[in-house]
N, C-alpha and C. Protein backbone atom coordinates (compact mmCIF):
# COMPACT_ATOMS: atom_id res chain seq x y z
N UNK A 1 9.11 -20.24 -0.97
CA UNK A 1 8.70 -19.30 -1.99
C UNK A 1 7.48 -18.50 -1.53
N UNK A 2 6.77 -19.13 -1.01
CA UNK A 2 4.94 -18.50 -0.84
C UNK A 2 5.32 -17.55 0.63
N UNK A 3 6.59 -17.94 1.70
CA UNK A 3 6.95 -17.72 2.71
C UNK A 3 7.21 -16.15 2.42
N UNK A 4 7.70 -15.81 1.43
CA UNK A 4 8.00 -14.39 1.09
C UNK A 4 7.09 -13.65 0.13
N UNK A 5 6.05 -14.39 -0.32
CA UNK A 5 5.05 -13.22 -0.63
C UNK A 5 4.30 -12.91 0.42
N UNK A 6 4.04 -13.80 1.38
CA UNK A 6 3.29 -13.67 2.63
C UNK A 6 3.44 -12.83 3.77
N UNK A 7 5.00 -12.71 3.58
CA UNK A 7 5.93 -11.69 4.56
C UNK A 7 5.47 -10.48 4.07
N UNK A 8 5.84 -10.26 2.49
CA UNK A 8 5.32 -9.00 1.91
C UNK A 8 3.95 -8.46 2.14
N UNK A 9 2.89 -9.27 1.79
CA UNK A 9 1.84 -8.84 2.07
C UNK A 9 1.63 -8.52 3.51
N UNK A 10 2.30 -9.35 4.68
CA UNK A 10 1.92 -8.65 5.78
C UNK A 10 2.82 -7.35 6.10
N UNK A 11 3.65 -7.13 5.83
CA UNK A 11 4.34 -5.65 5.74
C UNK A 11 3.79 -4.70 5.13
N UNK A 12 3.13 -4.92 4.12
CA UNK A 12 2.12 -3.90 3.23
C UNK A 12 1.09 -3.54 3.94
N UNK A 13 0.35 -4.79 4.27
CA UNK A 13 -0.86 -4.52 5.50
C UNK A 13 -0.75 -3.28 6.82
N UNK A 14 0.82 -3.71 7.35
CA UNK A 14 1.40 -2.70 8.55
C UNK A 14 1.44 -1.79 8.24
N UNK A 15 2.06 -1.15 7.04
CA UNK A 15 2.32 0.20 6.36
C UNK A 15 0.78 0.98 6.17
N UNK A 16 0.30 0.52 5.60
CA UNK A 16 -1.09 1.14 5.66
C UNK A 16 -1.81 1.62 6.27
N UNK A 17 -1.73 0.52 7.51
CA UNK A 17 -2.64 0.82 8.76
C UNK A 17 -1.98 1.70 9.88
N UNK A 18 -0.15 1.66 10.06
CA UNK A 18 0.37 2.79 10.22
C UNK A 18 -0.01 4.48 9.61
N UNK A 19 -0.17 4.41 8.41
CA UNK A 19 -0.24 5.24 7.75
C UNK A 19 -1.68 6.02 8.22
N UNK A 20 -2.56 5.37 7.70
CA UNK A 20 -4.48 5.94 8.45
C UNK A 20 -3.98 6.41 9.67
N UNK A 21 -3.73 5.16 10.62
CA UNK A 21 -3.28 5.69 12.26
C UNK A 21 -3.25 7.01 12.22
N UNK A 22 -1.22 7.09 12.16
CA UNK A 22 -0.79 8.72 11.86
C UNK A 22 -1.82 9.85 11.32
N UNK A 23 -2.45 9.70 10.03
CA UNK A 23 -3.49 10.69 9.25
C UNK A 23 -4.62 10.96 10.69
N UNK A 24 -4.80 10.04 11.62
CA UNK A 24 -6.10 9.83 12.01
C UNK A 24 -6.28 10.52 13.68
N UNK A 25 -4.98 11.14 14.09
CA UNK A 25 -4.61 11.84 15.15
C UNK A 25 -3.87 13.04 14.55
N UNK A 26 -4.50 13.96 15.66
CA UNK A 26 -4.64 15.23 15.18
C UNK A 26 -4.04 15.89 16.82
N UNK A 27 -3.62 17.19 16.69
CA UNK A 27 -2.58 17.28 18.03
C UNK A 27 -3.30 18.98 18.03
N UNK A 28 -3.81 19.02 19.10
CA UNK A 28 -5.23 20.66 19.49
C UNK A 28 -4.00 20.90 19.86
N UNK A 29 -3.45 22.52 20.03
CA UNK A 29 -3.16 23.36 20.41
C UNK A 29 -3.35 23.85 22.18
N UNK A 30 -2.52 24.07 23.07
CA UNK A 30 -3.10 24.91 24.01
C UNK A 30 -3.72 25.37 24.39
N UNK A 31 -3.77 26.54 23.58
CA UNK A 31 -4.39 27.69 23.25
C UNK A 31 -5.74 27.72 22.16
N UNK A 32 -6.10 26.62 21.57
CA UNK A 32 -6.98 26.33 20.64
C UNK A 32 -7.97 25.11 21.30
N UNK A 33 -9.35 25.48 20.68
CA UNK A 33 -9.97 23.88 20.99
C UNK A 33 -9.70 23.54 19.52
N UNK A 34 -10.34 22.04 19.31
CA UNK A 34 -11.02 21.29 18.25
C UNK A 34 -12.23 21.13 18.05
N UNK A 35 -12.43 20.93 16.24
CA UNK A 35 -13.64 20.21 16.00
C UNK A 35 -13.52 18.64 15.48
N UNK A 36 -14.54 18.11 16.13
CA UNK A 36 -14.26 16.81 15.55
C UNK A 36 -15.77 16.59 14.48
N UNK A 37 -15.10 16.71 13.08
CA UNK A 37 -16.27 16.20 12.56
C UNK A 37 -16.15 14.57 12.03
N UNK A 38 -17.60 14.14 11.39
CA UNK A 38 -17.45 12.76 11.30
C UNK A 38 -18.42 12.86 10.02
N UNK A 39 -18.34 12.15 9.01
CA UNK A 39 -18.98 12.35 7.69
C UNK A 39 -19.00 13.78 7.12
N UNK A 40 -18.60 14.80 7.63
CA UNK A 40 -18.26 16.01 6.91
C UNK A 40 -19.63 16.89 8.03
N UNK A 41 -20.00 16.31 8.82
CA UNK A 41 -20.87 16.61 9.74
C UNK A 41 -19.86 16.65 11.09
N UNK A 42 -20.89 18.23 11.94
CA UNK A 42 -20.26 18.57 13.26
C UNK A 42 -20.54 16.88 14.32
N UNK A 43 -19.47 17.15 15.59
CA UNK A 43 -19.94 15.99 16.28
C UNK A 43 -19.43 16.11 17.47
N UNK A 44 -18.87 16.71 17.63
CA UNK A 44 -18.05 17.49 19.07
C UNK A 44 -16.78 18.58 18.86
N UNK A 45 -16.79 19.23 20.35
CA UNK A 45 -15.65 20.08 20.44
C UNK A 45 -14.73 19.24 21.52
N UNK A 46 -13.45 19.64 21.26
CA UNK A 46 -12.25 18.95 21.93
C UNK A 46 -11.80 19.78 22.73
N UNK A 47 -10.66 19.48 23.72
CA UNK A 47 -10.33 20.40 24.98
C UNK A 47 -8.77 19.97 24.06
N UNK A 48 -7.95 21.15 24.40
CA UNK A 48 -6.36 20.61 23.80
C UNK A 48 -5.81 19.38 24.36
N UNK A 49 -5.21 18.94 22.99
CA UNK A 49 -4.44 17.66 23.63
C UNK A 49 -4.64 16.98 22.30
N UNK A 50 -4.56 15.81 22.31
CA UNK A 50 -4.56 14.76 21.72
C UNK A 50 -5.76 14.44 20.82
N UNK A 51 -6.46 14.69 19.66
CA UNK A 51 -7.72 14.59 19.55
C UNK A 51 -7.64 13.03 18.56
């Protein structure tokens, strides 16, 4: 019984932290740089690619 709330909760856990992940990568342009801010404050510029 407890075997399958436990399953659940760790599947919920995955989903989530999938979820931030995804939100948490950001894909620069070529042709574009990035900004990376952090608290709503500047904190670097990015070269394209993967930020």
């Amino acid at each position: 019984m407890y075997e399958l709330e436990i399953t659940l909760v760790g599947v919920t856990i995955t989903i989530i932290i999938l979820v931030l992940l995804s939100r948490s990568i950001k894909k620069v342009n070529q042709y574009e740089k990035g900004i990376v801010e952090r608290f709503n404050a500047y904190k670097e510029t990015v070269e394209p690619g993967y930020a």
